[in-house]
PDB file of N, CA and C in Angstrom:
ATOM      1  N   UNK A   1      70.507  34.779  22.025  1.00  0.00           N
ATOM      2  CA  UNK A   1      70.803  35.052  23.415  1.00  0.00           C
ATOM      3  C   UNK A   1      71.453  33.843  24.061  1.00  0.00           C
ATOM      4  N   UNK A   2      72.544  33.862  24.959  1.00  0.00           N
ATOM      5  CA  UNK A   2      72.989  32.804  25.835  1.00  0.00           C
ATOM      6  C   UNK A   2      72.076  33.046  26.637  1.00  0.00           C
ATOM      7  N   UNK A   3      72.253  31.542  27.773  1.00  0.00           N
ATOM      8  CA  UNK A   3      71.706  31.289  28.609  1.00  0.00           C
ATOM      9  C   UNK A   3      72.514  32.273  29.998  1.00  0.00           C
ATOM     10  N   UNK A   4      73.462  32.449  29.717  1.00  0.00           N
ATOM     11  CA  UNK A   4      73.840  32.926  31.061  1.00  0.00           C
ATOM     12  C   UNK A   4      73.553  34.637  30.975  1.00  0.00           C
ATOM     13  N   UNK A   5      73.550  34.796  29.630  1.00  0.00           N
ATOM     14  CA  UNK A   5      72.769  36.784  29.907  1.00  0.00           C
ATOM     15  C   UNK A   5      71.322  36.395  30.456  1.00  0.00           C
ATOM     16  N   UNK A   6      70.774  35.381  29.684  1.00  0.00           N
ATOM     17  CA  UNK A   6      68.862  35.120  30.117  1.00  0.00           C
ATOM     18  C   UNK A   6      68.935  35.026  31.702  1.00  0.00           C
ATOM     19  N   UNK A   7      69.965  34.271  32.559  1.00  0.00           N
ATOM     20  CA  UNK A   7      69.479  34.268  33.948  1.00  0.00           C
ATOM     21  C   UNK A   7      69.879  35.145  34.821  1.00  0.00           C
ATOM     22  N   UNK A   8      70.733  36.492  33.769  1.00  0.00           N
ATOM     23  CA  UNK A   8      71.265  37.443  35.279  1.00  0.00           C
ATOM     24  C   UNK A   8      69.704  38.839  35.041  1.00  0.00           C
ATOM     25  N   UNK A   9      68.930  37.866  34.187  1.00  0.00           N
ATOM     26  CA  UNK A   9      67.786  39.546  34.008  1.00  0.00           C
ATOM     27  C   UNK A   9      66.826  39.022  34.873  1.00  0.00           C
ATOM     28  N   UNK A  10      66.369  39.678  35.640  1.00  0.00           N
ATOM     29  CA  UNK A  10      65.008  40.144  36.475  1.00  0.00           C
ATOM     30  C   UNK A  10      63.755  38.863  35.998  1.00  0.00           C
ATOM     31  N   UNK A  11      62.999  38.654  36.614  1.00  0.00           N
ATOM     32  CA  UNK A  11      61.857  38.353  36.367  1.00  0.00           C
ATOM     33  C   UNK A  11      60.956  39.169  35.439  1.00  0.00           C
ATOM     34  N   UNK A  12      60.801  40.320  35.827  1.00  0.00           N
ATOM     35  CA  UNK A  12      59.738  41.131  34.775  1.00  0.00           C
ATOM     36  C   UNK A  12      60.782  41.672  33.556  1.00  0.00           C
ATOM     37  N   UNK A  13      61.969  41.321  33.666  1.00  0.00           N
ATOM     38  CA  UNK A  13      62.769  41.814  32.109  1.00  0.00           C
ATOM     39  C   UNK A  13      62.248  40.376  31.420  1.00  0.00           C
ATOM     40  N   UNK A  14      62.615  39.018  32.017  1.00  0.00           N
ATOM     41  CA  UNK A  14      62.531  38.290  31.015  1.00  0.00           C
ATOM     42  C   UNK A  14      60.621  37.654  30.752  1.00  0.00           C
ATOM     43  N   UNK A  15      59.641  38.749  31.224  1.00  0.00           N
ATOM     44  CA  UNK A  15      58.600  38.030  31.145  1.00  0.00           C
ATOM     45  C   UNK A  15      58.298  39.310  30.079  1.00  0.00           C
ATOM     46  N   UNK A  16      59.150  40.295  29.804  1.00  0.00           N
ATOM     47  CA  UNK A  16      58.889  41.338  28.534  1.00  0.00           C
ATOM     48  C   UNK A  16      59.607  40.718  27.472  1.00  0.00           C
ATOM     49  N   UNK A  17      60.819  39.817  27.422  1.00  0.00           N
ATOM     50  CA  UNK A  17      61.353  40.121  26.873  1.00  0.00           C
ATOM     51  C   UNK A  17      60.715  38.876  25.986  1.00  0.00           C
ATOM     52  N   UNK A  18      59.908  37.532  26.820  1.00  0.00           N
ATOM     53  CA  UNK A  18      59.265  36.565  26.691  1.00  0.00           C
ATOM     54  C   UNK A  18      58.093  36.925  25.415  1.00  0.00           C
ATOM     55  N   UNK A  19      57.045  38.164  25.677  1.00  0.00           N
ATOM     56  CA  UNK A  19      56.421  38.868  25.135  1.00  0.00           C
ATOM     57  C   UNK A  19      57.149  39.459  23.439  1.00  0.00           C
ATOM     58  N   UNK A  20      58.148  39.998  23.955  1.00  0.00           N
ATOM     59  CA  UNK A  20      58.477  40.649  22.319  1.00  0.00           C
ATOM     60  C   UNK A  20      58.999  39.228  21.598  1.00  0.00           C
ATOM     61  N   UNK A  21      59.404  38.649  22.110  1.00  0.00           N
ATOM     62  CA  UNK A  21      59.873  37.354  21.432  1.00  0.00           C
ATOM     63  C   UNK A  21      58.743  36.495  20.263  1.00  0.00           C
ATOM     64  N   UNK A  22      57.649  36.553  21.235  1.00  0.00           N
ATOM     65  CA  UNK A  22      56.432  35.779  20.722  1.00  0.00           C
ATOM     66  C   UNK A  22      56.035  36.700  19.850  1.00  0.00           C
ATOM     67  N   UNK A  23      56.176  37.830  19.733  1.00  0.00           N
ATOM     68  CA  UNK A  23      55.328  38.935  18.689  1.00  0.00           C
ATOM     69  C   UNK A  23      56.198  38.892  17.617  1.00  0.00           C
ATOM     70  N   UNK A  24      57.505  38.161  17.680  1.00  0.00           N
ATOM     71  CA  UNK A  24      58.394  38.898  16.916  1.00  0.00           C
ATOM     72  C   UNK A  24      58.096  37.304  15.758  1.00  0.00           C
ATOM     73  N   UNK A  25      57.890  36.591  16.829  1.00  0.00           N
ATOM     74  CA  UNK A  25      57.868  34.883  15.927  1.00  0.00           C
ATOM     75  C   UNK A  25      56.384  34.760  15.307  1.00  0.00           C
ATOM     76  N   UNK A  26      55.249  35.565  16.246  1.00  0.00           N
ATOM     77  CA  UNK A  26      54.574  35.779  14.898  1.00  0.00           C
ATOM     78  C   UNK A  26      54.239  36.770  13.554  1.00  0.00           C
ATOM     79  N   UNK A  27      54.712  37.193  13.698  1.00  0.00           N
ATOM     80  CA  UNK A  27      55.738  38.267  12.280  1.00  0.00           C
ATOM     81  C   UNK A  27      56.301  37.455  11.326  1.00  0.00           C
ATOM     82  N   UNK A  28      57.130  37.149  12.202  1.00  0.00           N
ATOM     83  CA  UNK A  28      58.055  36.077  11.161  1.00  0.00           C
ATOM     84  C   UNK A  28      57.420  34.825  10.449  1.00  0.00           C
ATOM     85  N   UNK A  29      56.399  34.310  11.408  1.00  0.00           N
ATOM     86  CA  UNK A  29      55.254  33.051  10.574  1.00  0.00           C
ATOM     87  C   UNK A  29      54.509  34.087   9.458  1.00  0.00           C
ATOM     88  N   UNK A  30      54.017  35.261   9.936  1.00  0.00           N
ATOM     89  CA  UNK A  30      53.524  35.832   9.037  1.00  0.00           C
ATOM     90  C   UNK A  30      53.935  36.136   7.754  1.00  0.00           C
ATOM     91  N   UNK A  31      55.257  36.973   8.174  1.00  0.00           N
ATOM     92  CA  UNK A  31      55.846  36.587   6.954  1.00  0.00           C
ATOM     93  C   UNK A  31      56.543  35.491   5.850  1.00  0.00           C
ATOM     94  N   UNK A  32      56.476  34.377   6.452  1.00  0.00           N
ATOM     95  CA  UNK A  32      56.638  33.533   5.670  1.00  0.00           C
ATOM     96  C   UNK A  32      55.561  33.215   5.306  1.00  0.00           C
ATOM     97  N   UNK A  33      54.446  33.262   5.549  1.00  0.00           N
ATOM     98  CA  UNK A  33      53.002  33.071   4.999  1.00  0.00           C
ATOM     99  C   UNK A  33      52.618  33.322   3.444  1.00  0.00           C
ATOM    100  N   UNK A  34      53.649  34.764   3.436  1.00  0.00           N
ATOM    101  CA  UNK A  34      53.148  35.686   2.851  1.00  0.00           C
ATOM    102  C   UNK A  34      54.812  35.684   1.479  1.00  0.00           C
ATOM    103  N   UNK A  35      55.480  34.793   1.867  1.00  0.00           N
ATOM    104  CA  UNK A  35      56.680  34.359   0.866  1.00  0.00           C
ATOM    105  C   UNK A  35      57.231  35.843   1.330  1.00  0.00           C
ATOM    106  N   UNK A  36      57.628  36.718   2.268  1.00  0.00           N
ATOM    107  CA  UNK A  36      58.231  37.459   2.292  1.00  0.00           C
ATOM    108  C   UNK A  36      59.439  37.626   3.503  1.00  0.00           C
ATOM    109  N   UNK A  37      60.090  36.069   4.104  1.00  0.00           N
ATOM    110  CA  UNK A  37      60.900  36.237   4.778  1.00  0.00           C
ATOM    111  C   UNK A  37      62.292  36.149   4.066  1.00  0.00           C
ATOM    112  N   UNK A  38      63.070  36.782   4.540  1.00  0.00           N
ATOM    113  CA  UNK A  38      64.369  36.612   4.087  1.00  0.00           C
ATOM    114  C   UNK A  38      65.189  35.612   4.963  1.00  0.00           C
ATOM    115  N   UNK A  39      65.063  35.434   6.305  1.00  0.00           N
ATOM    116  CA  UNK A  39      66.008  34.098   6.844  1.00  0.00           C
ATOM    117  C   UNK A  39      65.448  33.386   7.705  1.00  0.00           C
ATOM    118  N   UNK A  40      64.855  31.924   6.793  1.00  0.00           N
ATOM    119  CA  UNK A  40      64.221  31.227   7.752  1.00  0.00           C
ATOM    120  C   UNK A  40      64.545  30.966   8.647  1.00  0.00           C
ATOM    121  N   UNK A  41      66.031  30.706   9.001  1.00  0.00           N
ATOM    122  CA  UNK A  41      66.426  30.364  10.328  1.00  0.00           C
ATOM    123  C   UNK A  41      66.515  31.280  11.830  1.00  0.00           C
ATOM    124  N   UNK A  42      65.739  32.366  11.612  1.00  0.00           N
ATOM    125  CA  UNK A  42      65.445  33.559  12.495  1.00  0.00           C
ATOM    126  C   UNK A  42      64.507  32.549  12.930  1.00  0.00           C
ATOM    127  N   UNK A  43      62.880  31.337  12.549  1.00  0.00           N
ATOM    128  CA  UNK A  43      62.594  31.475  13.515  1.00  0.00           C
ATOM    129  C   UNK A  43      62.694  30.286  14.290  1.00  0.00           C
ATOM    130  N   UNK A  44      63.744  29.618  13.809  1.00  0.00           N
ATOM    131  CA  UNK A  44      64.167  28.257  14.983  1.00  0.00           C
ATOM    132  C   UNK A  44      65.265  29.350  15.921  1.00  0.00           C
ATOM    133  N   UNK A  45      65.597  30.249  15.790  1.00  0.00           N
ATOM    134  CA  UNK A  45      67.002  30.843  17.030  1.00  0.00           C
ATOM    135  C   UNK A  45      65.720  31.421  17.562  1.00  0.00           C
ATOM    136  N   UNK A  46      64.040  32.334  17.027  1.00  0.00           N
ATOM    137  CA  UNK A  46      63.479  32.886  18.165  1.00  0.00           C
ATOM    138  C   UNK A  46      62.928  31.563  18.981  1.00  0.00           C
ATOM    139  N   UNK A  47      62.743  30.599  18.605  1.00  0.00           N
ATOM    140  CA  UNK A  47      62.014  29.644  19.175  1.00  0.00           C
ATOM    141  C   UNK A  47      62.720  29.285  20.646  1.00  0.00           C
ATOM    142  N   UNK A  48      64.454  28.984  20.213  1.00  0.00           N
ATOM    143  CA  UNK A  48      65.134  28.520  21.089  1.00  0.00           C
ATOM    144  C   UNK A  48      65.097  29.220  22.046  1.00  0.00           C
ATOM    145  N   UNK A  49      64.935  30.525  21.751  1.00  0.00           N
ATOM    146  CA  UNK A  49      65.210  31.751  22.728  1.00  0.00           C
ATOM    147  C   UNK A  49      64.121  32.006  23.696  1.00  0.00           C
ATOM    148  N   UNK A  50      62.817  31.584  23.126  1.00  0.00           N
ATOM    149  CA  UNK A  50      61.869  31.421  23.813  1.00  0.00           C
ATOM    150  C   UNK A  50      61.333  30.180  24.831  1.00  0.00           C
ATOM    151  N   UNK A  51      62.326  29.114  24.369  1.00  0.00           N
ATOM    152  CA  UNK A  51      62.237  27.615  25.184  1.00  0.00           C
ATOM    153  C   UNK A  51      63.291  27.986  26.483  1.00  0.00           C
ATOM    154  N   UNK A  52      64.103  28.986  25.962  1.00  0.00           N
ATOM    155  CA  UNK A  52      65.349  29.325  26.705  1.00  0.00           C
ATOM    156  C   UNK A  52      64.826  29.888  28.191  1.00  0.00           C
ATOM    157  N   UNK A  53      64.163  30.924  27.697  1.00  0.00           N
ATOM    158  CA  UNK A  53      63.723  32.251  28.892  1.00  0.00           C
ATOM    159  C   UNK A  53      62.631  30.928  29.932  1.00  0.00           C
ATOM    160  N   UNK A  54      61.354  30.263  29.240  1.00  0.00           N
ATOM    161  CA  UNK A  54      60.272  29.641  29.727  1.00  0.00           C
ATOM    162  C   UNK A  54      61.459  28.650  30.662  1.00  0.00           C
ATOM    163  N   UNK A  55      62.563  28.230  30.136  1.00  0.00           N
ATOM    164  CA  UNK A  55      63.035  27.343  31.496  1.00  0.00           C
ATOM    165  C   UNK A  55      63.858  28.015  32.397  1.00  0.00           C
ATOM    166  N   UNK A  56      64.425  29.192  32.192  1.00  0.00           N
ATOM    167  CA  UNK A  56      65.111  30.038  33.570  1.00  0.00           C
ATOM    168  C   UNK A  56      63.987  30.207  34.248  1.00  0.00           C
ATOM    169  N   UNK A  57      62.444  31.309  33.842  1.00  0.00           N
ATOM    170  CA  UNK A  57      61.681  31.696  34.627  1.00  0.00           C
ATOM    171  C   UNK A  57      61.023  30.062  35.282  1.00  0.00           C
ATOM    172  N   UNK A  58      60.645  28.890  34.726  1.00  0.00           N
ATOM    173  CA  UNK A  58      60.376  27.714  35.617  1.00  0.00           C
ATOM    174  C   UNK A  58      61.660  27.408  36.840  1.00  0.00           C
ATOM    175  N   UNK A  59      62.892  27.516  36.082  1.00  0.00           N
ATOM    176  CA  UNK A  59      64.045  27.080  37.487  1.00  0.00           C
ATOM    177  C   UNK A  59      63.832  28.224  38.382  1.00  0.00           C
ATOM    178  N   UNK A  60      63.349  29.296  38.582  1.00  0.00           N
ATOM    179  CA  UNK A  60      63.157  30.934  39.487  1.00  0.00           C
ATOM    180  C   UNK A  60      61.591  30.145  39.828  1.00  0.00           C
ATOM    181  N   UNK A  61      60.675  30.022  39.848  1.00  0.00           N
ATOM    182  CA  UNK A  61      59.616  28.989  40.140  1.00  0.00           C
ATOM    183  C   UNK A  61      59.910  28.240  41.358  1.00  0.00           C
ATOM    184  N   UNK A  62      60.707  27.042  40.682  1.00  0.00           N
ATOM    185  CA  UNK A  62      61.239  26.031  41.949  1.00  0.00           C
ATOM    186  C   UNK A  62      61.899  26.968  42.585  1.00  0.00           C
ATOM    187  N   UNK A  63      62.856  27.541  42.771  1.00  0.00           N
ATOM    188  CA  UNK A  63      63.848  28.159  43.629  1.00  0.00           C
ATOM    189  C   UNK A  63      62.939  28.701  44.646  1.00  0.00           C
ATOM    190  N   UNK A  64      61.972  29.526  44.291  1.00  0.00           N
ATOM    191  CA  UNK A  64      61.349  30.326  45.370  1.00  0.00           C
ATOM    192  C   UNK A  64      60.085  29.581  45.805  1.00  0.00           C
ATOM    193  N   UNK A  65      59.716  28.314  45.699  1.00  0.00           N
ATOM    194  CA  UNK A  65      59.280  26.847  46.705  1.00  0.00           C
ATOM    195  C   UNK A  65      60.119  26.990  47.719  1.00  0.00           C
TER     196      UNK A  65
END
């Protein structure tokens, strides 16, 4: 995901979308647990994606101070 699709979505899109993200990265630990991932690098892009969303919804935070 870019950053500029992450800040034109809603608050409650990106606090779902925050949610499937985290379910999806633990899947993916899981499956590497379990020697059954096929591309490790799925979960440094979910990670980013998830550092991504946690700092739009903090800058929407300050804004509405």
């Amino acid at each position: 995901m870019k950053a500029k699709e992450i800040r034109e979505m809603s608050l409650v899109e990106l606090n779902q979308k925050l949610g499937d993200l985290k379910a999806e990265l633990f899947n993916l630990r899981f499956q590497l647990a379990v020697n059954q991932l096929d591309n490790p690098m799925r979960i440094k892009a979910v990670k980013k994606d998830i550092a991504r969303i946690n700092t739009v919804i903090r800058e929407m935070e300050l804004k509405a101070e």
